[in-house]
N, C-alpha and C. Protein backbone atom coordinates (compact mmCIF):
# COMPACT_ATOMS: atom_id res chain seq x y z
N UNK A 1 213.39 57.60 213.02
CA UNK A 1 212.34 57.95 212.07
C UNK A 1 212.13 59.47 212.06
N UNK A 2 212.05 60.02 210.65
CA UNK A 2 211.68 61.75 210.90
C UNK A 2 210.68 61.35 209.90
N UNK A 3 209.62 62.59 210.23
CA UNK A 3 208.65 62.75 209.22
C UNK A 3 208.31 64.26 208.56
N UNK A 4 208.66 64.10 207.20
CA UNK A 4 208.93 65.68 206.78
C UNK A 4 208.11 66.20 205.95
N UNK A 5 206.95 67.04 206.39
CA UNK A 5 205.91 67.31 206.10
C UNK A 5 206.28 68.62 205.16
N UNK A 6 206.10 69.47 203.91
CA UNK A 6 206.75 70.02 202.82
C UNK A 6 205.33 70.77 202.11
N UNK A 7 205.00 71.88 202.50
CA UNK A 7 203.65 72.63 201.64
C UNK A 7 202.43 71.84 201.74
N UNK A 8 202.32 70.99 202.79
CA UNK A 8 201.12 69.68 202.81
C UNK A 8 199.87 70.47 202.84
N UNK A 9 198.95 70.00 202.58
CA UNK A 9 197.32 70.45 202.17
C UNK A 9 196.63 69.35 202.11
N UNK A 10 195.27 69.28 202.38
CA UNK A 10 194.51 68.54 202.43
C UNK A 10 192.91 69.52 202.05
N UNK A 11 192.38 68.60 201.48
CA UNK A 11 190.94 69.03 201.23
C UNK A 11 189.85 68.20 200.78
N UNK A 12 188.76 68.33 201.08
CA UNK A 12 187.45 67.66 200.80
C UNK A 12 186.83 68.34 200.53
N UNK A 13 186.56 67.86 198.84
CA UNK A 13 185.66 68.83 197.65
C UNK A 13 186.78 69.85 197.83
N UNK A 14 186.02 70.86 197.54
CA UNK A 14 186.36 72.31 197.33
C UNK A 14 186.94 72.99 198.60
N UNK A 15 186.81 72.12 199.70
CA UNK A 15 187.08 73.21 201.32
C UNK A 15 188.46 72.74 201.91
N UNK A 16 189.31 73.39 201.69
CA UNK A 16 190.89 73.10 202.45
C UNK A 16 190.56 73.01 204.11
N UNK A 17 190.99 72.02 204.23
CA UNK A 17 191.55 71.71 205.83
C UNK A 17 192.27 72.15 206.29
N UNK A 18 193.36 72.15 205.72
CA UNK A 18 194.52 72.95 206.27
C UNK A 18 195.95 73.20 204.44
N UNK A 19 195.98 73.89 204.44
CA UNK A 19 197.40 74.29 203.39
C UNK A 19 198.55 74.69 204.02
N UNK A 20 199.86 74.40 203.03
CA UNK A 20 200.77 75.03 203.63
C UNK A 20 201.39 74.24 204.77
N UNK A 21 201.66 73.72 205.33
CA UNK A 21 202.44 73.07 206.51
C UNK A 21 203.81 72.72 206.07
N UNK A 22 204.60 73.18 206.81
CA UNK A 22 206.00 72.87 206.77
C UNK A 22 206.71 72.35 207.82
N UNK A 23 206.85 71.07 207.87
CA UNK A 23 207.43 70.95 209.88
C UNK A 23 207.88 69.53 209.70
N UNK A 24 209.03 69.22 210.46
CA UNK A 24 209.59 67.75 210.56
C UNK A 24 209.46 66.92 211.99
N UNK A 25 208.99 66.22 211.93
CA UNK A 25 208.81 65.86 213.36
C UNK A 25 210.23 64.58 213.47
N UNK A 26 210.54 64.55 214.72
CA UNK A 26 211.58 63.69 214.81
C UNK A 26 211.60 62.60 215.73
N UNK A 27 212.39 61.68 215.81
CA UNK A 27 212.25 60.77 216.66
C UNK A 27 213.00 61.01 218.09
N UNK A 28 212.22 60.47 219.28
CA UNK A 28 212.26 61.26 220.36
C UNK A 28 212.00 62.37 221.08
N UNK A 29 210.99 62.96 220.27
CA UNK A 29 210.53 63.85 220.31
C UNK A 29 209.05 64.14 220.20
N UNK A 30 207.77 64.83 221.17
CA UNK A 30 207.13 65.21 221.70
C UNK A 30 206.24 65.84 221.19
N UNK A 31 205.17 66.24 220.13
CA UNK A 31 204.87 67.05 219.27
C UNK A 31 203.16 66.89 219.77
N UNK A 32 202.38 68.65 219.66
CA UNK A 32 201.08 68.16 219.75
C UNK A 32 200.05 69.53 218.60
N UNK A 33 199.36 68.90 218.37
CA UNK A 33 198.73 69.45 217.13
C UNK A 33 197.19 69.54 217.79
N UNK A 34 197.16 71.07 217.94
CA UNK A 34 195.97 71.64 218.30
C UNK A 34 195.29 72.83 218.14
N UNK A 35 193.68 72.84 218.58
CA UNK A 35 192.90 73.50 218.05
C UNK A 35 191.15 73.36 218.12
N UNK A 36 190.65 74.28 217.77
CA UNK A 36 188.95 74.13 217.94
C UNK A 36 188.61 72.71 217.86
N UNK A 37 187.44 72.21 217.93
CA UNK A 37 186.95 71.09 217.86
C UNK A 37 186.63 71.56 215.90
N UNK A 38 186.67 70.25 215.06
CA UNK A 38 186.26 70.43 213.98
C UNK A 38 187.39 70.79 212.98
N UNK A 39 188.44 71.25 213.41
CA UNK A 39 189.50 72.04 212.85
C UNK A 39 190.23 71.32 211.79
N UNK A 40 190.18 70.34 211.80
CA UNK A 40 191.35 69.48 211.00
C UNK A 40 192.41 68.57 211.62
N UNK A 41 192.39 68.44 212.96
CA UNK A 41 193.42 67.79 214.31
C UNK A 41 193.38 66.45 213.25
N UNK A 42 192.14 65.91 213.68
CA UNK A 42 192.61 64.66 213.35
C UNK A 42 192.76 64.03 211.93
N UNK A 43 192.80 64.44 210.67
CA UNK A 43 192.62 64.72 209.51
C UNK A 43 194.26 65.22 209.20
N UNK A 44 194.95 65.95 209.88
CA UNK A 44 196.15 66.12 210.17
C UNK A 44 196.95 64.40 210.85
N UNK A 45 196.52 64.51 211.24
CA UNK A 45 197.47 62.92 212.15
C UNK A 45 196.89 61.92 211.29
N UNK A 46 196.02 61.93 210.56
CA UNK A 46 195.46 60.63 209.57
C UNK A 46 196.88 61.06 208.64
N UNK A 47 196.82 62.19 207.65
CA UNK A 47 197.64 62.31 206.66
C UNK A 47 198.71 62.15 207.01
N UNK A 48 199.52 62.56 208.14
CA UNK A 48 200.94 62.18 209.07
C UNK A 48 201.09 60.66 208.82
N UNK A 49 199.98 59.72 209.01
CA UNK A 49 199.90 58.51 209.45
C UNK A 49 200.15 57.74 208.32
N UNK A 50 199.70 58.52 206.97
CA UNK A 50 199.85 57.77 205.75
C UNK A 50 198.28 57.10 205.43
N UNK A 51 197.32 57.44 206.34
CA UNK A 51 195.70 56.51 205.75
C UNK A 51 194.70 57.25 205.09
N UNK A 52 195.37 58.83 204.58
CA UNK A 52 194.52 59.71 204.78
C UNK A 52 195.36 60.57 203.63
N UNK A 53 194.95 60.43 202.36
CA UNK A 53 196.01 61.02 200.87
C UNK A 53 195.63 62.48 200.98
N UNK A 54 197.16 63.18 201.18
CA UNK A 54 197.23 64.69 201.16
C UNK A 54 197.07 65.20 199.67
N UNK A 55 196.47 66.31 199.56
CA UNK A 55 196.14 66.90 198.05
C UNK A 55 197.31 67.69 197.96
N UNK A 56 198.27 68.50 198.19
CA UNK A 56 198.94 69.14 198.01
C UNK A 56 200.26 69.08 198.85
N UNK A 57 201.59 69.16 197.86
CA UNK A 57 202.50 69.45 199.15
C UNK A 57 203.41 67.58 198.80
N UNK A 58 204.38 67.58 199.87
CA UNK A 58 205.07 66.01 199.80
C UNK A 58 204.94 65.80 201.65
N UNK A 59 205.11 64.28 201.66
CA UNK A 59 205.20 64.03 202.85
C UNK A 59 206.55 63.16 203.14
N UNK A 60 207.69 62.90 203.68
CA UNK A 60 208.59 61.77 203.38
C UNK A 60 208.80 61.64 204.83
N UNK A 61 208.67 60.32 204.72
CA UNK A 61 208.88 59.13 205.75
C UNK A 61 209.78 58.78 205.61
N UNK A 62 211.48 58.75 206.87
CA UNK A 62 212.64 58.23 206.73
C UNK A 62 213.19 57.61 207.64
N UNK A 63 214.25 57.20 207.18
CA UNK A 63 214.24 55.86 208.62
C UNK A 63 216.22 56.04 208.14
N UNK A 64 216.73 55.30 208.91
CA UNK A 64 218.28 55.71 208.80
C UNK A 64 218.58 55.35 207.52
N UNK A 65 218.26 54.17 207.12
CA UNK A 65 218.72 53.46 205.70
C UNK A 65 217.96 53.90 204.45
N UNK A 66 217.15 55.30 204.76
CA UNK A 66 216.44 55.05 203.40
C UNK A 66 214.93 55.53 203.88
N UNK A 67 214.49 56.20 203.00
CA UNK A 67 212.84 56.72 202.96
C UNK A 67 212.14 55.62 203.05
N UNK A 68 211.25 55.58 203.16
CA UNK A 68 209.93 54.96 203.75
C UNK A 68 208.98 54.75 202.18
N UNK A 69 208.31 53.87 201.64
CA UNK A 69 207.22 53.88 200.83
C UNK A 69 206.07 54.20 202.12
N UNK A 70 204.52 54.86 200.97
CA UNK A 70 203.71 55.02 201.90
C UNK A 70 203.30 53.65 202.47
N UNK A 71 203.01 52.80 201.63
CA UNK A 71 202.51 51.79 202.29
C UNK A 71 203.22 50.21 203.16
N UNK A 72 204.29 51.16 203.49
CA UNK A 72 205.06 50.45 204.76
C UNK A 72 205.01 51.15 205.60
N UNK A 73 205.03 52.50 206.01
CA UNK A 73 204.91 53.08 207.06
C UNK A 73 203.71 53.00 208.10
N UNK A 74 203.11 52.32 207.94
CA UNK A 74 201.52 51.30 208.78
C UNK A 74 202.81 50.22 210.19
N UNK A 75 203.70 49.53 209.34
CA UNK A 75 204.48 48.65 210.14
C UNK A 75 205.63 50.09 211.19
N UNK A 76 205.26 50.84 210.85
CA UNK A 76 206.20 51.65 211.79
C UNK A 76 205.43 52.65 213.09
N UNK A 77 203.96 52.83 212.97
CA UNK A 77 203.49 53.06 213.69
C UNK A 77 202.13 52.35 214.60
N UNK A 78 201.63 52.96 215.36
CA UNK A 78 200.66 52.71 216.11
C UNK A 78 200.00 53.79 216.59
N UNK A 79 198.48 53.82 216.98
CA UNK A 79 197.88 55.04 216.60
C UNK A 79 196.41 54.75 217.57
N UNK A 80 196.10 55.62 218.77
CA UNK A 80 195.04 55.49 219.48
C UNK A 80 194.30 56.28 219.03
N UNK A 81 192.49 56.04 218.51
CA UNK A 81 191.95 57.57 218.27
C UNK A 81 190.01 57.09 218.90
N UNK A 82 189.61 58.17 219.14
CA UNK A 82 188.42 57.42 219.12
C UNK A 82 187.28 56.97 218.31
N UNK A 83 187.99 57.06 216.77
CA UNK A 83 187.08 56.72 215.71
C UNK A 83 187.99 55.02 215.47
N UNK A 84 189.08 54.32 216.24
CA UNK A 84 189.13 52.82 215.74
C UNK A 84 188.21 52.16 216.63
N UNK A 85 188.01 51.21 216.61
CA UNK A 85 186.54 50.37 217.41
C UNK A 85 188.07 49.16 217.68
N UNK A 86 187.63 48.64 218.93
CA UNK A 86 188.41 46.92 219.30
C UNK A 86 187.37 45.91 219.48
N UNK A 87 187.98 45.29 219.29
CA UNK A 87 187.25 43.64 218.15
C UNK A 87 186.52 43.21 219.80
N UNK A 88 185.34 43.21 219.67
CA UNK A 88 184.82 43.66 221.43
C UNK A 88 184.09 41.72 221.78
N UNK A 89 184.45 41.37 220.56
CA UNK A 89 183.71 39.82 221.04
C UNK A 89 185.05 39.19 220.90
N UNK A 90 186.05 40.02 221.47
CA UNK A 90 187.66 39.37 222.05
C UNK A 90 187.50 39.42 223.78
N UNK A 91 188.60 39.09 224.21
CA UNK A 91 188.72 39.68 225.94
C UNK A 91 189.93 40.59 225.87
N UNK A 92 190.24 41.42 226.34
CA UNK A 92 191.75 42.05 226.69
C UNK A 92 192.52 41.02 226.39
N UNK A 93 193.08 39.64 226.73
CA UNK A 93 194.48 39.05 226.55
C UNK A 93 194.23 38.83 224.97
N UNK A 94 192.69 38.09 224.45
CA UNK A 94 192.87 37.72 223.36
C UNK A 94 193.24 38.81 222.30
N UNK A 95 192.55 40.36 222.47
CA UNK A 95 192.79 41.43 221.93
C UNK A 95 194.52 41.37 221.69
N UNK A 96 194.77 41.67 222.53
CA UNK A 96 196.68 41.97 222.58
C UNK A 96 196.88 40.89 222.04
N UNK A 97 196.98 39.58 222.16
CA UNK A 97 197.42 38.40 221.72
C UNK A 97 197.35 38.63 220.02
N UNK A 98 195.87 38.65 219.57
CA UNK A 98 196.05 39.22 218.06
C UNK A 98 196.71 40.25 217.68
N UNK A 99 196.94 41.33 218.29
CA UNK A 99 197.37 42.64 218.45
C UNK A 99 198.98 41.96 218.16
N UNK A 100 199.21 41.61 218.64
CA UNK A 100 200.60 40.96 218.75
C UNK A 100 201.30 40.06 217.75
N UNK A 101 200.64 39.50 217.03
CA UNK A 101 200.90 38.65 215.74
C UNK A 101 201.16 39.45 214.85
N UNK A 102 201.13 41.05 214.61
CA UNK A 102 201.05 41.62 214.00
C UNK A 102 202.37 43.04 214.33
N UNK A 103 202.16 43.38 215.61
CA UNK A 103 203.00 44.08 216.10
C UNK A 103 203.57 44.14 216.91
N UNK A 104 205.30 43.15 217.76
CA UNK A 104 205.54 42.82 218.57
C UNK A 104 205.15 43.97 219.97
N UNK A 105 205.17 43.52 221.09
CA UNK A 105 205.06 44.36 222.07
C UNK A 105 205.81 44.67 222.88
N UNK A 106 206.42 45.22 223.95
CA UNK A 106 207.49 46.16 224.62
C UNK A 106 207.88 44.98 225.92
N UNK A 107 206.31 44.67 226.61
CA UNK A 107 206.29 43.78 227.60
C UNK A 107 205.24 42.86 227.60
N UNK A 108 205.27 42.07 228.55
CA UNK A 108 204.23 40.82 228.28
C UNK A 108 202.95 40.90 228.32
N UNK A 109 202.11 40.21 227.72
CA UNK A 109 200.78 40.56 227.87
C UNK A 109 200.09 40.91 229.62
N UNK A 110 200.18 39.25 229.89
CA UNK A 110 200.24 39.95 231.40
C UNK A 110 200.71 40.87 231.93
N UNK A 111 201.95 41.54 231.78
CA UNK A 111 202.64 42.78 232.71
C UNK A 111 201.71 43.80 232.13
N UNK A 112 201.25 43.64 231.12
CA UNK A 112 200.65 45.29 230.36
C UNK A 112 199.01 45.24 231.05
N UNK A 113 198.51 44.01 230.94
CA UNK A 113 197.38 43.81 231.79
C UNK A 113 197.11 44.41 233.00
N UNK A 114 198.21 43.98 233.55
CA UNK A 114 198.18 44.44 235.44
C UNK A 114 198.65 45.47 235.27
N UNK A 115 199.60 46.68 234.18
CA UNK A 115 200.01 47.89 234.42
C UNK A 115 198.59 48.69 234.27
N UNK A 116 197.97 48.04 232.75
CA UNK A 116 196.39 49.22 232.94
C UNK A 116 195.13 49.08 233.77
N UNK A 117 195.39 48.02 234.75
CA UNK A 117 194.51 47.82 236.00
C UNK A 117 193.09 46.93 235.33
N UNK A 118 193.62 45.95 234.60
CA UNK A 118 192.60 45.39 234.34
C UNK A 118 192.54 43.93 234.26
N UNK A 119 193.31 43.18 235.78
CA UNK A 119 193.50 42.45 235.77
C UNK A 119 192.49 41.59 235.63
N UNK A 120 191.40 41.92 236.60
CA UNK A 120 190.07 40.90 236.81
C UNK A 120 189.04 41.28 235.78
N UNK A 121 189.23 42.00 234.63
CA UNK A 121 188.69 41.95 233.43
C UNK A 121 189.02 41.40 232.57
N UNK A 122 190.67 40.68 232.48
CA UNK A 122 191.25 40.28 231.29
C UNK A 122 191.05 39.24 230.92
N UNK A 123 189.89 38.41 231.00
CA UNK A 123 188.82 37.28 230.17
C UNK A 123 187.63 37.70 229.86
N UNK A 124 187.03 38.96 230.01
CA UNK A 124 185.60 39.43 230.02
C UNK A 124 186.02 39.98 228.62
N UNK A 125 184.29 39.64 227.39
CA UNK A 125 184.68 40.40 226.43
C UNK A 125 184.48 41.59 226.68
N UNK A 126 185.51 42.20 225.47
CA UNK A 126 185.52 43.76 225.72
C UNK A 126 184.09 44.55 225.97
N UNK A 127 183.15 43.86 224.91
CA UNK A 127 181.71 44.15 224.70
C UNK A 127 181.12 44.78 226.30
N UNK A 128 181.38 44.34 227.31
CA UNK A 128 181.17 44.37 228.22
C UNK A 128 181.97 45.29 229.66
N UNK A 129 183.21 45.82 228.87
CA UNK A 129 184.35 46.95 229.45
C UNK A 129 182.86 48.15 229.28
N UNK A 130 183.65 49.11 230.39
CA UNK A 130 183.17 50.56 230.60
C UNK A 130 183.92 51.20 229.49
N UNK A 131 183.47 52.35 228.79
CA UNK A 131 184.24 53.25 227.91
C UNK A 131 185.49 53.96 228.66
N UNK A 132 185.84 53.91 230.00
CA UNK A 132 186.91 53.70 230.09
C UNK A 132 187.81 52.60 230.37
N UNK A 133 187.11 51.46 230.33
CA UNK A 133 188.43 50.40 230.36
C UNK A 133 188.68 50.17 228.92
N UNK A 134 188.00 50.34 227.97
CA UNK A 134 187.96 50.53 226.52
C UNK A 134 189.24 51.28 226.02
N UNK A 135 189.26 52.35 226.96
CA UNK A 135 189.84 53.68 226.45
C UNK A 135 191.40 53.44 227.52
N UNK A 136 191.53 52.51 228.48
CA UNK A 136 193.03 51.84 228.96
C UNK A 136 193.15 50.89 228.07
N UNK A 137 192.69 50.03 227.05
CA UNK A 137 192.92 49.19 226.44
C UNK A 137 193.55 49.77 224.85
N UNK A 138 192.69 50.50 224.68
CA UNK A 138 193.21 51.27 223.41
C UNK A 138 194.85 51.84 223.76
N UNK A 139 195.14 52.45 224.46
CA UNK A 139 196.26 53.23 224.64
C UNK A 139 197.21 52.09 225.03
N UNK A 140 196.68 50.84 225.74
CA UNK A 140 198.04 50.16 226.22
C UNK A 140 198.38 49.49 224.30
N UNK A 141 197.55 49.40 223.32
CA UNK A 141 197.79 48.75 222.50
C UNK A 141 198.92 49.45 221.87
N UNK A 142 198.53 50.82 221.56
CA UNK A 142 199.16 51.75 220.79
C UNK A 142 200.80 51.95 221.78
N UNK A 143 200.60 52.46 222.99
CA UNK A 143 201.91 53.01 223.48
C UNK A 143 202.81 51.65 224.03
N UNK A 144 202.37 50.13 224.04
CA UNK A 144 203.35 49.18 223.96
C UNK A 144 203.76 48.50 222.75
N UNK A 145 203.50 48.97 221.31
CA UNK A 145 203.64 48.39 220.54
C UNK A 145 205.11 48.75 220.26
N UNK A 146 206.08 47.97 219.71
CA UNK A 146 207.50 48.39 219.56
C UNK A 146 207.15 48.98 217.99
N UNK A 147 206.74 50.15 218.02
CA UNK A 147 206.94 50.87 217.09
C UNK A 147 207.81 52.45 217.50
N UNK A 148 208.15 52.82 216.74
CA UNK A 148 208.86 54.30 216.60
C UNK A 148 208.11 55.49 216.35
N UNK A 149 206.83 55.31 216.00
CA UNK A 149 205.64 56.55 215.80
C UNK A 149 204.68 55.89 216.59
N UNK A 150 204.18 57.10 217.79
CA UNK A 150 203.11 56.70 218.58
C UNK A 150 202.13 58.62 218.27
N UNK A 151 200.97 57.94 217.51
CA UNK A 151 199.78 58.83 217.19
C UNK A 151 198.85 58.83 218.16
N UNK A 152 198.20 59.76 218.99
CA UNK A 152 197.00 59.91 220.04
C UNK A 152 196.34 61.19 219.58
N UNK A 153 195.18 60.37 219.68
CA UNK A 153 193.80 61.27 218.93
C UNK A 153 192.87 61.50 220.24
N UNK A 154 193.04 62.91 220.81
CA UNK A 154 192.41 62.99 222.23
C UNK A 154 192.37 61.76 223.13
N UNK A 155 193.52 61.62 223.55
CA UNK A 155 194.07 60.26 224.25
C UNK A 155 193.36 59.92 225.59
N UNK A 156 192.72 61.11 226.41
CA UNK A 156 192.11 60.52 227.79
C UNK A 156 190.68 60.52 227.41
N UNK A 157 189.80 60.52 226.08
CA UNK A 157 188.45 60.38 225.86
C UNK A 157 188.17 59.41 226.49
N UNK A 158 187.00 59.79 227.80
CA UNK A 158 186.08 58.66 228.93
C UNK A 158 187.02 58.70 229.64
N UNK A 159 188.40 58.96 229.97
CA UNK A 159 189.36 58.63 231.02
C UNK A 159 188.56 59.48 232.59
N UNK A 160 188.13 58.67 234.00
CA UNK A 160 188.32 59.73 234.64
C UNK A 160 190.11 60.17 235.22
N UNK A 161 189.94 60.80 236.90
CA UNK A 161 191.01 60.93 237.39
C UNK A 161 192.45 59.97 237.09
N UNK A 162 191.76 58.98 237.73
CA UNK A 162 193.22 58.05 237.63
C UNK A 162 193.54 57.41 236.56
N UNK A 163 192.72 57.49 235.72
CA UNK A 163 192.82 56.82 234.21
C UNK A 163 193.68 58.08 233.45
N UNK A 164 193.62 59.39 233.70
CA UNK A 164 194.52 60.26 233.11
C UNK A 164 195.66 59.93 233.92
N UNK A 165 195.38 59.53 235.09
CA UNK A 165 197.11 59.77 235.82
C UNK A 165 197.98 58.41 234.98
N UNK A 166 197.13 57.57 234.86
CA UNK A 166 197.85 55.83 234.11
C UNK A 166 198.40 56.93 232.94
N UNK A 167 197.78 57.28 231.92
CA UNK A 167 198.11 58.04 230.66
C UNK A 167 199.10 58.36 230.71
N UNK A 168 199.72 59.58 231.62
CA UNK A 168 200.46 60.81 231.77
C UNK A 168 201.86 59.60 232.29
N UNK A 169 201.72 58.58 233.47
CA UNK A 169 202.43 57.78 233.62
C UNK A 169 202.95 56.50 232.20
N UNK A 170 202.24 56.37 231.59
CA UNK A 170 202.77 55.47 230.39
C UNK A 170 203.96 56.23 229.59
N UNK A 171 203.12 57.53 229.05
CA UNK A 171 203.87 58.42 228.28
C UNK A 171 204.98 57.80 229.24
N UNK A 172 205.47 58.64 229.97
CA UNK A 172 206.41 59.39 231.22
C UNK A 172 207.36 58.07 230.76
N UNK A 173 207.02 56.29 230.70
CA UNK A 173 208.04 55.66 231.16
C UNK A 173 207.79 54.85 230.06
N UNK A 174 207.22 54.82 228.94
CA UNK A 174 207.49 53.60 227.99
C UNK A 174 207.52 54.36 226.69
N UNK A 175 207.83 55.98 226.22
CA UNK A 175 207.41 56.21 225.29
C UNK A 175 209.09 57.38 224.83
N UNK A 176 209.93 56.96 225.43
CA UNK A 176 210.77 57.83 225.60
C UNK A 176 211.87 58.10 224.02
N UNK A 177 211.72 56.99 223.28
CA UNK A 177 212.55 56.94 222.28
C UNK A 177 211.62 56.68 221.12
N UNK A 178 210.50 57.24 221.52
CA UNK A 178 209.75 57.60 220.34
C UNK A 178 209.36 58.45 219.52
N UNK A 179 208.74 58.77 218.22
CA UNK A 179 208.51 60.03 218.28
C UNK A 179 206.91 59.87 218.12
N UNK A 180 206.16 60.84 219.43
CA UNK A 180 204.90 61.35 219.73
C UNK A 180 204.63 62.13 219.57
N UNK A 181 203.54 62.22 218.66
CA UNK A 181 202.49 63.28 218.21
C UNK A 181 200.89 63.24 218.72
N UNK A 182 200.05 64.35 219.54
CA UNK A 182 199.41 64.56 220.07
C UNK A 182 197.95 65.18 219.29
N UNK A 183 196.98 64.68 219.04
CA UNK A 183 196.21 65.51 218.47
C UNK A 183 194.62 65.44 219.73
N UNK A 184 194.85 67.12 219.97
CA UNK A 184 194.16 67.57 221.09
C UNK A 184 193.43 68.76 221.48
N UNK A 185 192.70 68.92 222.01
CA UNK A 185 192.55 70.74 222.46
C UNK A 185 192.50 70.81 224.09
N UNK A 186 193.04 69.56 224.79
CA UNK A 186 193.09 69.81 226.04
C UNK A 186 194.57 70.29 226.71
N UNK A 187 194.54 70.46 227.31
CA UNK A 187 196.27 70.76 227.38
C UNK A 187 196.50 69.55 228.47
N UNK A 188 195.60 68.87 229.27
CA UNK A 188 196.42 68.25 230.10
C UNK A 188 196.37 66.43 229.12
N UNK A 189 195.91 67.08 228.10
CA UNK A 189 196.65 65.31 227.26
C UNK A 189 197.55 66.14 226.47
N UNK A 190 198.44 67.08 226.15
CA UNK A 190 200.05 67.18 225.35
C UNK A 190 200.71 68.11 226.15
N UNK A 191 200.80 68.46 227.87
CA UNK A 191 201.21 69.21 228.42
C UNK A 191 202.83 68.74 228.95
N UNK A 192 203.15 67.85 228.17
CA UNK A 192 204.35 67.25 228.11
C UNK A 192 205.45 67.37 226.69
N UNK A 193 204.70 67.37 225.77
CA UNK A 193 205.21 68.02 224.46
C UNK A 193 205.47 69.43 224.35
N UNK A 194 206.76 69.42 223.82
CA UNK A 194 208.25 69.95 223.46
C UNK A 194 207.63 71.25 222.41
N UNK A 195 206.78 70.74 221.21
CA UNK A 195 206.38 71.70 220.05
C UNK A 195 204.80 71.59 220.06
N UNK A 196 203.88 72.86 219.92
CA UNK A 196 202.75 72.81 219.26
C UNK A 196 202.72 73.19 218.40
N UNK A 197 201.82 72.33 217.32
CA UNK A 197 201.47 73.18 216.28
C UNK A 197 200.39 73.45 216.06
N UNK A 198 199.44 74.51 215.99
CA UNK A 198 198.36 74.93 215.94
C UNK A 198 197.80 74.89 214.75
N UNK A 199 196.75 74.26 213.98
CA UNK A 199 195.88 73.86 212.91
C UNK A 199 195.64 75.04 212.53
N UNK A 200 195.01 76.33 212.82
CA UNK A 200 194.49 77.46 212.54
C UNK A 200 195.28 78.21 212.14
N UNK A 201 196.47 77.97 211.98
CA UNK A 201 197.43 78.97 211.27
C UNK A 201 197.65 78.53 209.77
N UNK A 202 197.18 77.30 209.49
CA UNK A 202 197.51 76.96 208.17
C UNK A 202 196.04 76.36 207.39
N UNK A 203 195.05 77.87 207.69
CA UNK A 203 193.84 77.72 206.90
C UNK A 203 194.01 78.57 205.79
């Protein structure tokens, strides 16, 4: 999958977000998009994502056999941010289980369970998770889904210590033939990505 972003712009009303962007992101490859709080980060990775219509500029989505329509490229990615909510009167297995009818997964529900340490939670509704077991649940959805675009929207939000170290370890071993894009202003959630691109250069 490459994604080839071409004079892209975005704006609401009258105020540009960002103009001008020129950059291809590729598959297998590492990418993080940062900047002030407010800047356009995530407004950038919406329009990348296809949920979020750019005003200016082309975007093309390609795959070996052939470009992408916008509204198939949803089946090619997966996307952690902290503006999606999880269906919280589910439990963790039932979550993934639906999660799964929809977007096969890498490994088994159980193995992904016991990898994000939430074994003796995985019948409790979510309603009832800490904002960080919330925030291991979100990321195991997104970074085991067998998709080819993995999107993170400040990926350790509520994470403490070891909940960043799970993070930094997922990337590290299940995300390798993907292509990841980072939208952040911390450095230790994209201090593993290859390219930045900085939002503030294309105001």
């Amino acid at each position: 999958m490459h994604i080839t972003l071409t004079n892209t712009g975005k704006r609401y009303n009258r105020e540009w977000i960002f103009r001008h962007i020129d950059h291809e992101f590729i598959i297998g490859k590492k990418y993080a998009i940062t900047g002030p709080n407010g800047s356009g980060k995530s407004t950038l990775l919406q329009v990348i994502a296809g949920s979020v219509t750019h005003n200016e500029g082309n975007i093309k989505w390609s795959m070996v056999n052939g470009e992408l329509a916008n509204e198939e490229v949803y089946k090619h990615l997966s996307i952690a941010a902290p503006y999606l909510e999880l269906v919280e009167e589910m439990t963790a297995k039932e979550f993934l289980e639906f999660h799964a009818q929809f977007k096969s997964l890498q490994l088994s529900i159980s193995e992904i369970i016991k990898i994000i340490g939430l074994e003796k939670a995985a019948n409790k509704q979510i309603r009832y998770y800490s904002s960080g077991m919330k925030q291991r649940l979100k990321l195991a959805q997104s970074i085991f889904s067998n998709t080819s675009i993995l999107l993170l929207d400040e990926p350790t939000t509520n994470l403490d210590t070891a909940g960043i170290e799970l993070y930094h370890q997922l990337i590290n071993l299940y995300t390798k033939d993907k292509l990841v894009i980072v939208s952040s202003n911390d450095k230790q959630e994209y201090d593993f990505c290859e390219e930045e691109i900085m939002i503030t250069n294309y105001k």
